[in-house]
PDB file of N, CA and C in Angstrom:
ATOM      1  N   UNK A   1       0.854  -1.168   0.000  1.00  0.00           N
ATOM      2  CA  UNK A   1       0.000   0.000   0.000  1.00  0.00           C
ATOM      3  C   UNK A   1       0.895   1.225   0.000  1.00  0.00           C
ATOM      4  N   UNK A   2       0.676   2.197  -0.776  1.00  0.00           N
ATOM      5  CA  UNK A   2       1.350   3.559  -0.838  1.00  0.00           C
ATOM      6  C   UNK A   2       0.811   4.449   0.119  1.00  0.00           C
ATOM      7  N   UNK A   3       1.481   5.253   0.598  1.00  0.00           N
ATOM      8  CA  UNK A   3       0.374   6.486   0.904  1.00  0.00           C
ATOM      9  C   UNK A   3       1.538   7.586   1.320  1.00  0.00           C
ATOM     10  N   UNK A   4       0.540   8.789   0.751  1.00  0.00           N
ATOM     11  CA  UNK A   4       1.057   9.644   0.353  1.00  0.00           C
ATOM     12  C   UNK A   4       0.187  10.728   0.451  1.00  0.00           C
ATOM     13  N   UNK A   5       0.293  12.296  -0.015  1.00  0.00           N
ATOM     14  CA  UNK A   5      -0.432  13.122   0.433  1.00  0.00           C
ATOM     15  C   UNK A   5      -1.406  14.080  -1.456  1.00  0.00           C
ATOM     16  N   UNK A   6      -1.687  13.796  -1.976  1.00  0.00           N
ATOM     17  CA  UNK A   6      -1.679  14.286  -3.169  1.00  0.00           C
ATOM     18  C   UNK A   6      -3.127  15.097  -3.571  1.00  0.00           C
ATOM     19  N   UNK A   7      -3.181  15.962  -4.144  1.00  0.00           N
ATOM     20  CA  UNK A   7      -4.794  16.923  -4.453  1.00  0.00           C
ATOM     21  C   UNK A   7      -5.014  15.986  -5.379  1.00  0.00           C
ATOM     22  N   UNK A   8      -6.599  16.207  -5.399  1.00  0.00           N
ATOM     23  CA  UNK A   8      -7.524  15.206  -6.572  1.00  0.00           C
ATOM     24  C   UNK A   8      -8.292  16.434  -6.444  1.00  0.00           C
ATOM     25  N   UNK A   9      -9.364  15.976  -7.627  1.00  0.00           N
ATOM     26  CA  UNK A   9     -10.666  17.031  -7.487  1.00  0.00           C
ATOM     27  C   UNK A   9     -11.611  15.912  -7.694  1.00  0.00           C
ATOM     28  N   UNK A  10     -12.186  16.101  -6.576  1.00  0.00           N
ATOM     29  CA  UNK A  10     -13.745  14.953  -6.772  1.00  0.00           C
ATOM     30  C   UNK A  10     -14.914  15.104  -6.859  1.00  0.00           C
ATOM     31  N   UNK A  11     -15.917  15.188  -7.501  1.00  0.00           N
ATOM     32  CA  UNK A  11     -17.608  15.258  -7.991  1.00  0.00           C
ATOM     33  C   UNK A  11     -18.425  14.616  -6.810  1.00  0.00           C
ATOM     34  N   UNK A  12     -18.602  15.005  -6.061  1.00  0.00           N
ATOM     35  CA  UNK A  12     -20.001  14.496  -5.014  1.00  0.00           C
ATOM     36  C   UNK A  12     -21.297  14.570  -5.556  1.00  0.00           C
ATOM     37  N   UNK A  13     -22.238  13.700  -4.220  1.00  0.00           N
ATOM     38  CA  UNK A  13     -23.711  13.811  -4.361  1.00  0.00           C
ATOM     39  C   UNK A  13     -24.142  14.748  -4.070  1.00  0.00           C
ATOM     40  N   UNK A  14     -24.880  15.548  -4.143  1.00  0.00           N
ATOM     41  CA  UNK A  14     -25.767  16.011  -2.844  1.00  0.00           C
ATOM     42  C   UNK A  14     -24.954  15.934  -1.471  1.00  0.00           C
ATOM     43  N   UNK A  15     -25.295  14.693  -1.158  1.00  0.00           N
ATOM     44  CA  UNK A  15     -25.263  14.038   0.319  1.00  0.00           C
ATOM     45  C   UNK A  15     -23.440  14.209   0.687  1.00  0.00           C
ATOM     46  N   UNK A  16     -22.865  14.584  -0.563  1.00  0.00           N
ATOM     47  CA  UNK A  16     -21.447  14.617  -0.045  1.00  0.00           C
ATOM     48  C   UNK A  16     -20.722  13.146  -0.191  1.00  0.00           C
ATOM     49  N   UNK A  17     -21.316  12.595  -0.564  1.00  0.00           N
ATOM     50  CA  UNK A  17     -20.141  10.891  -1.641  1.00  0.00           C
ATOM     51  C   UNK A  17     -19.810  11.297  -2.347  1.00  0.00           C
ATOM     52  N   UNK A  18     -18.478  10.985  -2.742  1.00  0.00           N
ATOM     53  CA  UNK A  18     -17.749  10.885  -4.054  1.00  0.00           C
ATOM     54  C   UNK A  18     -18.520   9.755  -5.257  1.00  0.00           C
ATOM     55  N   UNK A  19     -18.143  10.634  -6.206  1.00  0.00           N
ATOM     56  CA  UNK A  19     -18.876   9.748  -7.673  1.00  0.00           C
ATOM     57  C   UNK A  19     -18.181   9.621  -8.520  1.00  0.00           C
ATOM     58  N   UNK A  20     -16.767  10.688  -8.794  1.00  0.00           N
ATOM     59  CA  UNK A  20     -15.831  10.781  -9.797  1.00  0.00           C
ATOM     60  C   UNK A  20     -14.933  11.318  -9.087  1.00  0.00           C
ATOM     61  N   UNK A  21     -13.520  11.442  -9.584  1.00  0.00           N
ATOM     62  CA  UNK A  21     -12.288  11.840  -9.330  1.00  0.00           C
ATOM     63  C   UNK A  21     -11.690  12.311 -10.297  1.00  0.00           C
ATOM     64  N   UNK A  22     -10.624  13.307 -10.658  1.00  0.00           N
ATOM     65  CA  UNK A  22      -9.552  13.216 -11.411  1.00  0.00           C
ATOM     66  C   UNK A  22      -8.206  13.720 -10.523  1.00  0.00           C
ATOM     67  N   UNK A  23      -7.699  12.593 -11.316  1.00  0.00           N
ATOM     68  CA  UNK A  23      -6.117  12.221 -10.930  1.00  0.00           C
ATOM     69  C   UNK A  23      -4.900  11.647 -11.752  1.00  0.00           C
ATOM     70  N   UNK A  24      -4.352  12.544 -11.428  1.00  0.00           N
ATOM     71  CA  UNK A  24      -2.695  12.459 -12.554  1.00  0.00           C
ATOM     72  C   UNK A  24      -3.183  12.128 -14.116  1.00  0.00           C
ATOM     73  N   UNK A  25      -3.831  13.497 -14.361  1.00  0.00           N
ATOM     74  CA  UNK A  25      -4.567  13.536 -15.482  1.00  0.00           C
ATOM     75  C   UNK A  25      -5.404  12.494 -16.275  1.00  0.00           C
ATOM     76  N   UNK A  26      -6.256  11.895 -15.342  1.00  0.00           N
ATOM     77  CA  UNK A  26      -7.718  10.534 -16.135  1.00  0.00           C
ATOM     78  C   UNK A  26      -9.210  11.021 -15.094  1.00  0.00           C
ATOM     79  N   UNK A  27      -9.783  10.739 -15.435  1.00  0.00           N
ATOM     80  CA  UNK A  27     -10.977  11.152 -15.087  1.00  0.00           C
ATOM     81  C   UNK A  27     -11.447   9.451 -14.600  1.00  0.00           C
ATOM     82  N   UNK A  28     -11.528   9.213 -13.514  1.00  0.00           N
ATOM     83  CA  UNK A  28     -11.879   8.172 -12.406  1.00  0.00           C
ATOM     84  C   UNK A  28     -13.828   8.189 -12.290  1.00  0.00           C
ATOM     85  N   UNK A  29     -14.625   6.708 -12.007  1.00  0.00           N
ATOM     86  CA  UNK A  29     -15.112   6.669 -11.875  1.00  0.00           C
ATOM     87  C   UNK A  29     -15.758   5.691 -10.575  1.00  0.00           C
ATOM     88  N   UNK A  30     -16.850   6.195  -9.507  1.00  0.00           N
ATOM     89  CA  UNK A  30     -16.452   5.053  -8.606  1.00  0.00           C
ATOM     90  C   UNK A  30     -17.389   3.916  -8.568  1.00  0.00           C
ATOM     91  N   UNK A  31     -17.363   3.104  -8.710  1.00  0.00           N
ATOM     92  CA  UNK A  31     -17.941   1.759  -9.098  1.00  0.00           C
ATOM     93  C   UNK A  31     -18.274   0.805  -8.140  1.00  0.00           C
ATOM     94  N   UNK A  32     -18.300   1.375  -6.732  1.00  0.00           N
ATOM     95  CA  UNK A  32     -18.693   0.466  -5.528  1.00  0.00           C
ATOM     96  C   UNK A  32     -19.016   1.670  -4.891  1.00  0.00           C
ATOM     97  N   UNK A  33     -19.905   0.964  -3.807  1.00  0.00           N
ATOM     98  CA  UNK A  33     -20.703   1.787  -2.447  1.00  0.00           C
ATOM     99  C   UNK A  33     -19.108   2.364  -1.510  1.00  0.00           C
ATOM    100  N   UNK A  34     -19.127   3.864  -1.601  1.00  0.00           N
ATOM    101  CA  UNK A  34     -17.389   3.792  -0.586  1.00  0.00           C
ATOM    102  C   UNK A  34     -18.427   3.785   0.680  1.00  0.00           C
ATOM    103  N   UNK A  35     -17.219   3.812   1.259  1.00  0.00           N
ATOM    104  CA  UNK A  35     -17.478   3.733   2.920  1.00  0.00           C
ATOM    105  C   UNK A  35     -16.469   4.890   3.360  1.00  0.00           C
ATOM    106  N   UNK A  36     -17.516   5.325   4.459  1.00  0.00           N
ATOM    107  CA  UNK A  36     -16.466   6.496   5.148  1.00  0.00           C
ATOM    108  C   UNK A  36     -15.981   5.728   6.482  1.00  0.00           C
ATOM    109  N   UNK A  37     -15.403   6.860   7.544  1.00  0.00           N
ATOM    110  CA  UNK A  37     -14.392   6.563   8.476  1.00  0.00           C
ATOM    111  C   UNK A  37     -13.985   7.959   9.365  1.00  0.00           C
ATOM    112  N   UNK A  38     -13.728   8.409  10.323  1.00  0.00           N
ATOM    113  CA  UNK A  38     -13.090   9.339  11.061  1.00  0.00           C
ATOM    114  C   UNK A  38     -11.831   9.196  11.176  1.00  0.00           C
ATOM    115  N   UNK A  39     -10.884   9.723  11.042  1.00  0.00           N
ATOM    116  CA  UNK A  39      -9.298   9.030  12.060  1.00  0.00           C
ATOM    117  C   UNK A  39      -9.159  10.807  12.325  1.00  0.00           C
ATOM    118  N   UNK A  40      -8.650  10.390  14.109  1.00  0.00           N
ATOM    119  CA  UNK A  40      -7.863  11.530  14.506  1.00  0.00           C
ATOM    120  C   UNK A  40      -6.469  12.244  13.678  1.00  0.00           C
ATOM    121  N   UNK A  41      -6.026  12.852  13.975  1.00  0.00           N
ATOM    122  CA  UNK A  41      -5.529  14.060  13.503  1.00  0.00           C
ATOM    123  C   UNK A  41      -4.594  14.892  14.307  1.00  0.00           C
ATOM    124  N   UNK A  42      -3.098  15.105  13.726  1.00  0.00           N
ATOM    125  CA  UNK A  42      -2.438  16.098  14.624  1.00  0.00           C
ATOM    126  C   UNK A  42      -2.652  17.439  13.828  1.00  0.00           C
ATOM    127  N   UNK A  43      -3.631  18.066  14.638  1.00  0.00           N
ATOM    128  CA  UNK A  43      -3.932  19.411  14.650  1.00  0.00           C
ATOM    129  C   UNK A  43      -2.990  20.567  15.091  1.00  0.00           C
ATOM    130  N   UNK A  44      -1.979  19.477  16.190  1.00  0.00           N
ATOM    131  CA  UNK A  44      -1.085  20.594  16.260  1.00  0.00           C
ATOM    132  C   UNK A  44      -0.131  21.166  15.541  1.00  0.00           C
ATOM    133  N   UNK A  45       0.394  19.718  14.491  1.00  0.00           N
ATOM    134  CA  UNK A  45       1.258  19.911  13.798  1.00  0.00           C
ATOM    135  C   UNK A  45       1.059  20.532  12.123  1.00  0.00           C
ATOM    136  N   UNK A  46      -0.455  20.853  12.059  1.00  0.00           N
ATOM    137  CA  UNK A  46      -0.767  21.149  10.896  1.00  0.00           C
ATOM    138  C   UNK A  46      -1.437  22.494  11.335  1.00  0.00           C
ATOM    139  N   UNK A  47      -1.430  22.871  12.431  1.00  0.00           N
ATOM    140  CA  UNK A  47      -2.224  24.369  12.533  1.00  0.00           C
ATOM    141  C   UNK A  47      -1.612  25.103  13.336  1.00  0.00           C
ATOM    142  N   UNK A  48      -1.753  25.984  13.418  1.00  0.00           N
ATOM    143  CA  UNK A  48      -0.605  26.862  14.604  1.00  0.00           C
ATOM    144  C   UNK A  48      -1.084  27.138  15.331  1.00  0.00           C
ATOM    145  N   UNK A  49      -2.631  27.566  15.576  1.00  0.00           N
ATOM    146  CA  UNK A  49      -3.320  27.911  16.854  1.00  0.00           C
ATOM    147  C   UNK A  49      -5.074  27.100  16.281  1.00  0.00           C
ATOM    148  N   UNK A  50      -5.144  26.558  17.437  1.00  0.00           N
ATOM    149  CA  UNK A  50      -6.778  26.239  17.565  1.00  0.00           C
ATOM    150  C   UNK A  50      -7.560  27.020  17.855  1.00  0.00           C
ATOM    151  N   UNK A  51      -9.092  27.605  16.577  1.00  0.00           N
ATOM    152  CA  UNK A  51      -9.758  28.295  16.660  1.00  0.00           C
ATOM    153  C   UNK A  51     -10.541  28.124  18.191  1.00  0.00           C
ATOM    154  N   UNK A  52     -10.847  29.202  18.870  1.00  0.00           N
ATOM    155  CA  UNK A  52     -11.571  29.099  20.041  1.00  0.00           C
ATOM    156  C   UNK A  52     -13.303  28.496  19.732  1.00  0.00           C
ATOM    157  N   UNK A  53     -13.601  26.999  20.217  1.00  0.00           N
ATOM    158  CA  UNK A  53     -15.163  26.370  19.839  1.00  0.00           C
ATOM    159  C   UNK A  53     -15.009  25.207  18.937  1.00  0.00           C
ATOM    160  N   UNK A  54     -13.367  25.300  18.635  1.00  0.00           N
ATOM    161  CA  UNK A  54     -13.471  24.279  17.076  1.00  0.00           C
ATOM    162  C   UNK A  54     -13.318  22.817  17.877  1.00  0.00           C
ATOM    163  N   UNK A  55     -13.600  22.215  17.303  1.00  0.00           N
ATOM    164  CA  UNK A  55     -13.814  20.490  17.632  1.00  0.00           C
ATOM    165  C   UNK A  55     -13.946  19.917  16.128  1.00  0.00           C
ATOM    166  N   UNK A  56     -14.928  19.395  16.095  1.00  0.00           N
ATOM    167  CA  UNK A  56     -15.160  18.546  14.982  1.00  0.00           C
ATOM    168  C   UNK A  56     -14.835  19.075  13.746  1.00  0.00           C
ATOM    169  N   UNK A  57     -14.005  18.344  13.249  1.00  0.00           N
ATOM    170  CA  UNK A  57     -13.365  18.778  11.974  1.00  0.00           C
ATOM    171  C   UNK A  57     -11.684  19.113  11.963  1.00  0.00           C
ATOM    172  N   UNK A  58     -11.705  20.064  13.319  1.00  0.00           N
ATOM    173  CA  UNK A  58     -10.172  20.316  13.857  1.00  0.00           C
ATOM    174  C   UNK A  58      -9.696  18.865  14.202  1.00  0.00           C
ATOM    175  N   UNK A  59     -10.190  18.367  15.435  1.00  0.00           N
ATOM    176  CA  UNK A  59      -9.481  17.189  16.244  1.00  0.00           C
ATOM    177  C   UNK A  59      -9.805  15.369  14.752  1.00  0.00           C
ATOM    178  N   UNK A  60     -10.928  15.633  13.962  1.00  0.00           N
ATOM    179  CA  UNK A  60     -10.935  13.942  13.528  1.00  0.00           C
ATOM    180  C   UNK A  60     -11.183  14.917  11.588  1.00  0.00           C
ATOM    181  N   UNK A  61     -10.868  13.926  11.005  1.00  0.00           N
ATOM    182  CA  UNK A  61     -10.876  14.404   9.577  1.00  0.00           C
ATOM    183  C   UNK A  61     -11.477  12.762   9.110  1.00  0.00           C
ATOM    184  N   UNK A  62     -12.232  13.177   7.976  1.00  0.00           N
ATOM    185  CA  UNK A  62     -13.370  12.921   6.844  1.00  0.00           C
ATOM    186  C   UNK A  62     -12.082  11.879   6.201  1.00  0.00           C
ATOM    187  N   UNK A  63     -12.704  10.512   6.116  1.00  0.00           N
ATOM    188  CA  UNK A  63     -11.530   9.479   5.354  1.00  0.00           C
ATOM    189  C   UNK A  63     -13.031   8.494   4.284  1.00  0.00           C
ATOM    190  N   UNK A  64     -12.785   8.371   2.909  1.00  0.00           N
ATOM    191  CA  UNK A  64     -13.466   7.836   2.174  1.00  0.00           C
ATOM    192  C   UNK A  64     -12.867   6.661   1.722  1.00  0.00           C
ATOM    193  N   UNK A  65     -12.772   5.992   1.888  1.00  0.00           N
ATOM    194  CA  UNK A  65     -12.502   4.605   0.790  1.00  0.00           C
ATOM    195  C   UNK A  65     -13.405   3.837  -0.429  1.00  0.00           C
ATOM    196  N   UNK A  66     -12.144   4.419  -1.313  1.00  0.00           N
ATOM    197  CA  UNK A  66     -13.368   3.932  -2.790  1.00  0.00           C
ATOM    198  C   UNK A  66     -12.840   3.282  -3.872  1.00  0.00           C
ATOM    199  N   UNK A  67     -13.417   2.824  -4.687  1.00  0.00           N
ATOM    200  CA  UNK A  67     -13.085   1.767  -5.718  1.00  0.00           C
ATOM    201  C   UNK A  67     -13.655   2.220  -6.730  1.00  0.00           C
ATOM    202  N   UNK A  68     -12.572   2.717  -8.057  1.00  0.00           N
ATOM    203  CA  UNK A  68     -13.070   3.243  -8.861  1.00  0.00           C
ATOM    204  C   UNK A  68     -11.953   2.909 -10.486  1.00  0.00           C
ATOM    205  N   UNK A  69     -12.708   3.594 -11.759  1.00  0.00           N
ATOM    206  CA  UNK A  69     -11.905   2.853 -12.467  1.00  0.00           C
ATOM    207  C   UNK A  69     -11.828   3.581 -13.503  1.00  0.00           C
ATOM    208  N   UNK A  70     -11.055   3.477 -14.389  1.00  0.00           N
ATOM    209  CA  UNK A  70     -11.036   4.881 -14.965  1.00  0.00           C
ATOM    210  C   UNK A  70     -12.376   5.152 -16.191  1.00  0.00           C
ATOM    211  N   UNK A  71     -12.355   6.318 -16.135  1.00  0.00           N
ATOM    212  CA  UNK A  71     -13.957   6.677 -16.798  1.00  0.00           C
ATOM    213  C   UNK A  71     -14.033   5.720 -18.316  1.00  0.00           C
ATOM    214  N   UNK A  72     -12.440   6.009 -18.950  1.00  0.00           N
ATOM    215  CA  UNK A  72     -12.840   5.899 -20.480  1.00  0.00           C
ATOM    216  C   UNK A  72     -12.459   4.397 -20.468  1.00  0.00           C
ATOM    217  N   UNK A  73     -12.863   3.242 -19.438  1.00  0.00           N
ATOM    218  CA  UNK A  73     -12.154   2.245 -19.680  1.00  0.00           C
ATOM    219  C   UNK A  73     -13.644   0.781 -19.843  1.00  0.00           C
ATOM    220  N   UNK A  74     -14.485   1.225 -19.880  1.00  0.00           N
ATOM    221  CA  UNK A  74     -16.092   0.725 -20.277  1.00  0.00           C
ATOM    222  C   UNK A  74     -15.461  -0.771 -19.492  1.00  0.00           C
ATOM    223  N   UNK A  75     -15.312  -0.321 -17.846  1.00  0.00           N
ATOM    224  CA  UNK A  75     -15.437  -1.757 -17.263  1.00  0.00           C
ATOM    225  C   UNK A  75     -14.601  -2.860 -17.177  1.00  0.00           C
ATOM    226  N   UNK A  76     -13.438  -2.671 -18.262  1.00  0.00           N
ATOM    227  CA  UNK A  76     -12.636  -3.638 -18.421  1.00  0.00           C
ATOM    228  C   UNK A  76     -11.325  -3.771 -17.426  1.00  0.00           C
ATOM    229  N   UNK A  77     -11.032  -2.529 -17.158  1.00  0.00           N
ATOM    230  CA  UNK A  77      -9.635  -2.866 -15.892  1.00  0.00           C
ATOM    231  C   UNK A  77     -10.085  -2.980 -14.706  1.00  0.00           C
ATOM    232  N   UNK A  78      -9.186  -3.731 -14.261  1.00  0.00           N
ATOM    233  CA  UNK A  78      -9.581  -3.815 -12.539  1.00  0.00           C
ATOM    234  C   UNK A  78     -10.284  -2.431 -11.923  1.00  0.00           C
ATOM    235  N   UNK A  79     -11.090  -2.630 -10.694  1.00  0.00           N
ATOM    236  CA  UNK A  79     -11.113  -1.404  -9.659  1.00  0.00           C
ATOM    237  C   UNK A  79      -9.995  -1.388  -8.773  1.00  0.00           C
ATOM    238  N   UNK A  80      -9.552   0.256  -8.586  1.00  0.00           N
ATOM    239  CA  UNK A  80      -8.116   0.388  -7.980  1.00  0.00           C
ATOM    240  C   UNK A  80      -8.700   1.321  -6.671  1.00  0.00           C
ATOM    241  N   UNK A  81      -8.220   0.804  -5.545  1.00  0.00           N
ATOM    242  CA  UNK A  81      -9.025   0.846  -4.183  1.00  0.00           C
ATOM    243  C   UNK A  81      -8.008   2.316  -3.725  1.00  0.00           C
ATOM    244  N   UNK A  82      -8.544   3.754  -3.723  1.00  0.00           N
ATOM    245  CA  UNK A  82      -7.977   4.649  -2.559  1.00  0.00           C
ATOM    246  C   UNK A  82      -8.487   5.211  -1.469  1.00  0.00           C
ATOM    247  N   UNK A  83      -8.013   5.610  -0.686  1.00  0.00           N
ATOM    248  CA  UNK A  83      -8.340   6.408   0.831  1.00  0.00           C
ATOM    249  C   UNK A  83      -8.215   7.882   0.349  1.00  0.00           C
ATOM    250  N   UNK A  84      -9.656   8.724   0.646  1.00  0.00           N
ATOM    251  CA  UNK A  84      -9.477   9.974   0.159  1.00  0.00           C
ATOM    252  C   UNK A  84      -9.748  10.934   1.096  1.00  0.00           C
ATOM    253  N   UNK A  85      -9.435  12.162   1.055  1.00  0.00           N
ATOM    254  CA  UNK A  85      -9.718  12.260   2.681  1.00  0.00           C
ATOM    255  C   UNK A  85     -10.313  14.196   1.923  1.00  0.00           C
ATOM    256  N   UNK A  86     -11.151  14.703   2.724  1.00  0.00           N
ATOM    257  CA  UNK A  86     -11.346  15.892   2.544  1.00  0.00           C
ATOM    258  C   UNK A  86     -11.151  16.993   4.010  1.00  0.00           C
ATOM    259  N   UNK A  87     -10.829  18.046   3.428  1.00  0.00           N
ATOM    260  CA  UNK A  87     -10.694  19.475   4.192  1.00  0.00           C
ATOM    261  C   UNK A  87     -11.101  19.813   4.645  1.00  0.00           C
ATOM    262  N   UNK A  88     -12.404  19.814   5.763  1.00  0.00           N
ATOM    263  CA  UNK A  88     -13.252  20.463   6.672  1.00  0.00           C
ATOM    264  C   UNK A  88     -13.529  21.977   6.494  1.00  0.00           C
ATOM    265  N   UNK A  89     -12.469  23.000   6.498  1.00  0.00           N
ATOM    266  CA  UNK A  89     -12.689  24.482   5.885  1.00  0.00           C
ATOM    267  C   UNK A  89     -12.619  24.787   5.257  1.00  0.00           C
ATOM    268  N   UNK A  90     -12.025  24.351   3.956  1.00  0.00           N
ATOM    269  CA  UNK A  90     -11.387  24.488   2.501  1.00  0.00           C
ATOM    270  C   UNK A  90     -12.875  23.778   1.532  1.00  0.00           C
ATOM    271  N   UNK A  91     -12.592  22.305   1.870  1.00  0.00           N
ATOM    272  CA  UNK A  91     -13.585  21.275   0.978  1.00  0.00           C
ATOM    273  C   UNK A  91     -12.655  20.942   0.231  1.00  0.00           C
ATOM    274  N   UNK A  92     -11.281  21.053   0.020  1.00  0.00           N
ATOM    275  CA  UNK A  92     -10.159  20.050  -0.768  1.00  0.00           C
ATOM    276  C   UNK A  92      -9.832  18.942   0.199  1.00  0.00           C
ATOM    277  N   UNK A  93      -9.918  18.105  -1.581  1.00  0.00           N
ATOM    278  CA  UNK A  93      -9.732  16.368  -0.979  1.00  0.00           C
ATOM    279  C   UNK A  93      -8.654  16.443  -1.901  1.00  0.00           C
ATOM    280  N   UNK A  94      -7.875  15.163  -0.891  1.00  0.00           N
ATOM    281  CA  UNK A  94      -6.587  14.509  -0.967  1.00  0.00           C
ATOM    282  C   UNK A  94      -6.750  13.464  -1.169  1.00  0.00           C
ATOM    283  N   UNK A  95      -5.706  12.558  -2.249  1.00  0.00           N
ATOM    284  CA  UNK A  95      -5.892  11.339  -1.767  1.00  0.00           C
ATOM    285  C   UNK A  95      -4.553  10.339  -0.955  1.00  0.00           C
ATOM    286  N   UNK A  96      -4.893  10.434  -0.013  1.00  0.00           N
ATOM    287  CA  UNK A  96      -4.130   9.340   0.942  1.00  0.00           C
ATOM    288  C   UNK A  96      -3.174   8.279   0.785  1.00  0.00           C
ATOM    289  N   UNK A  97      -3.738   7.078  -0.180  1.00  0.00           N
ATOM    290  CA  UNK A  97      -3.747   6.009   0.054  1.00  0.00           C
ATOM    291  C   UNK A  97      -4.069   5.153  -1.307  1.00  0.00           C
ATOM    292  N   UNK A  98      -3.134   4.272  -1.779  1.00  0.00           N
ATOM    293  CA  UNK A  98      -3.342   3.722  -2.851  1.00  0.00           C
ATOM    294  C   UNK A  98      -3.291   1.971  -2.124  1.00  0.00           C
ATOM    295  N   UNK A  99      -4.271   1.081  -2.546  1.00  0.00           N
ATOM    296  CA  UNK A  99      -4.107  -0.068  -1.918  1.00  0.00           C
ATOM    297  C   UNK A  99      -4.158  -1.095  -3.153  1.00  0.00           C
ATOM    298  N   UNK A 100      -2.476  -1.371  -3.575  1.00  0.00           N
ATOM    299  CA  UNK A 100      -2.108  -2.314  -4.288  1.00  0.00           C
ATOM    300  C   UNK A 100      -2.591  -3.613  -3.922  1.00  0.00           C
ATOM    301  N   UNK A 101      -2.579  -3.968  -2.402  1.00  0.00           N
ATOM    302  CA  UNK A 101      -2.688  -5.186  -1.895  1.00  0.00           C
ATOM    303  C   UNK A 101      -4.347  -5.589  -2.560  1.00  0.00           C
ATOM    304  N   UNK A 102      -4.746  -4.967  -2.878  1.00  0.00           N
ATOM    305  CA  UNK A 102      -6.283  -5.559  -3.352  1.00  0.00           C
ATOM    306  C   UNK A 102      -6.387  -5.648  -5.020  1.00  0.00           C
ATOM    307  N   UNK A 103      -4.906  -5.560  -5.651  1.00  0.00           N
ATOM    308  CA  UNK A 103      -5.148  -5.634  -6.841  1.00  0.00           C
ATOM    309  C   UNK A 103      -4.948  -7.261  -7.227  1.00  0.00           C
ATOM    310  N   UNK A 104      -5.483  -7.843  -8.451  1.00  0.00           N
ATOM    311  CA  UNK A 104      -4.865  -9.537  -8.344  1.00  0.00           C
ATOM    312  C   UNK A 104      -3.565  -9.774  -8.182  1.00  0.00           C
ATOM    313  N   UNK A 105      -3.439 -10.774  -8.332  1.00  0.00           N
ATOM    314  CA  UNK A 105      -2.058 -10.873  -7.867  1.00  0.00           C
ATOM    315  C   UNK A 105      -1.651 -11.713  -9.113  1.00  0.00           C
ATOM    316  N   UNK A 106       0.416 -11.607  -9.229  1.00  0.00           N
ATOM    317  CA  UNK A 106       0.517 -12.353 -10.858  1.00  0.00           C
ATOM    318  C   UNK A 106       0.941 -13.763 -10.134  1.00  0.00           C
ATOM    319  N   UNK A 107       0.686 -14.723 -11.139  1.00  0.00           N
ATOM    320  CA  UNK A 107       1.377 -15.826 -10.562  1.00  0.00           C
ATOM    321  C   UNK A 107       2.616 -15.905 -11.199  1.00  0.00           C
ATOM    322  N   UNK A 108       3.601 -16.313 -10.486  1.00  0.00           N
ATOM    323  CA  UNK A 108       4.780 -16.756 -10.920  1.00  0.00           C
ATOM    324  C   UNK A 108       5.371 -17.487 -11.957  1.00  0.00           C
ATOM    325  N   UNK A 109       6.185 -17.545 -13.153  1.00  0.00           N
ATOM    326  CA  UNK A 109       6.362 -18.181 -13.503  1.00  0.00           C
ATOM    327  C   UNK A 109       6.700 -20.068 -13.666  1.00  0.00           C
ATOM    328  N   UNK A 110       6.783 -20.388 -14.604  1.00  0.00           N
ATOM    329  CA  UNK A 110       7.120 -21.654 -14.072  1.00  0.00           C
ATOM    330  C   UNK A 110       8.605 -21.619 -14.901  1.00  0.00           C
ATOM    331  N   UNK A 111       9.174 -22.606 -13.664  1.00  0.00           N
ATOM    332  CA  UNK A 111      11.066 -22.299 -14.479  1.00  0.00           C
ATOM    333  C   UNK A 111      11.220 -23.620 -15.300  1.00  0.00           C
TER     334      UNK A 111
END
């Protein structure tokens, strides 16, 4: 699994799910139900002073996991699984997390 810190721009519902992505120039589509997640957060090390009232959003940040594939590829390549995470004051999402481990796997030759 990679992970790393990188901007995407992603297309939501309404409701705030991701539906599309683009990244390192392809236009992503997501092709399974994601699932969200909370994970805490060093706030200290990414902010210099804590707004006076702030909590939610400061102390835990917004984590998506989704499976998606690229738009112009009508179904045929694998789904490639990332962790995407969005900005609480901004609304820029990152993506996190690339999870190779869920791609097939090759089998080995035979010698």
């Amino acid at each position: 699994m990679g992970m790393f810190s990188e901007s995407v721009d992603v297309a939501c519902t309404p409701a705030g799910q991701p539906l599309e992505l683009d990244w390192a120039g392809r236009r992503y589509t997501v092709c399974a139900e994601p699932v969200r997640w909370y994970e805490r957060r060093q706030w200290w090390a990414e902010e210099q002073r804590a707004p006076l009232g702030s909590g939610p959003g400061l102390v835990d940040h917004e984590i998506w996991r989704v499976q998606v594939r690229p738009a112009d590829s009508a179904n045929t390549e694998s789904p490639l699984t990332l962790d995407l995470t969005r900005h609480v004051g901004s609304g820029r999402w990152r993506l996190l997390r690339i999870h190779d481990a869920l791609l097939p796997v090759r089998k080995p030759e035979s010698a």
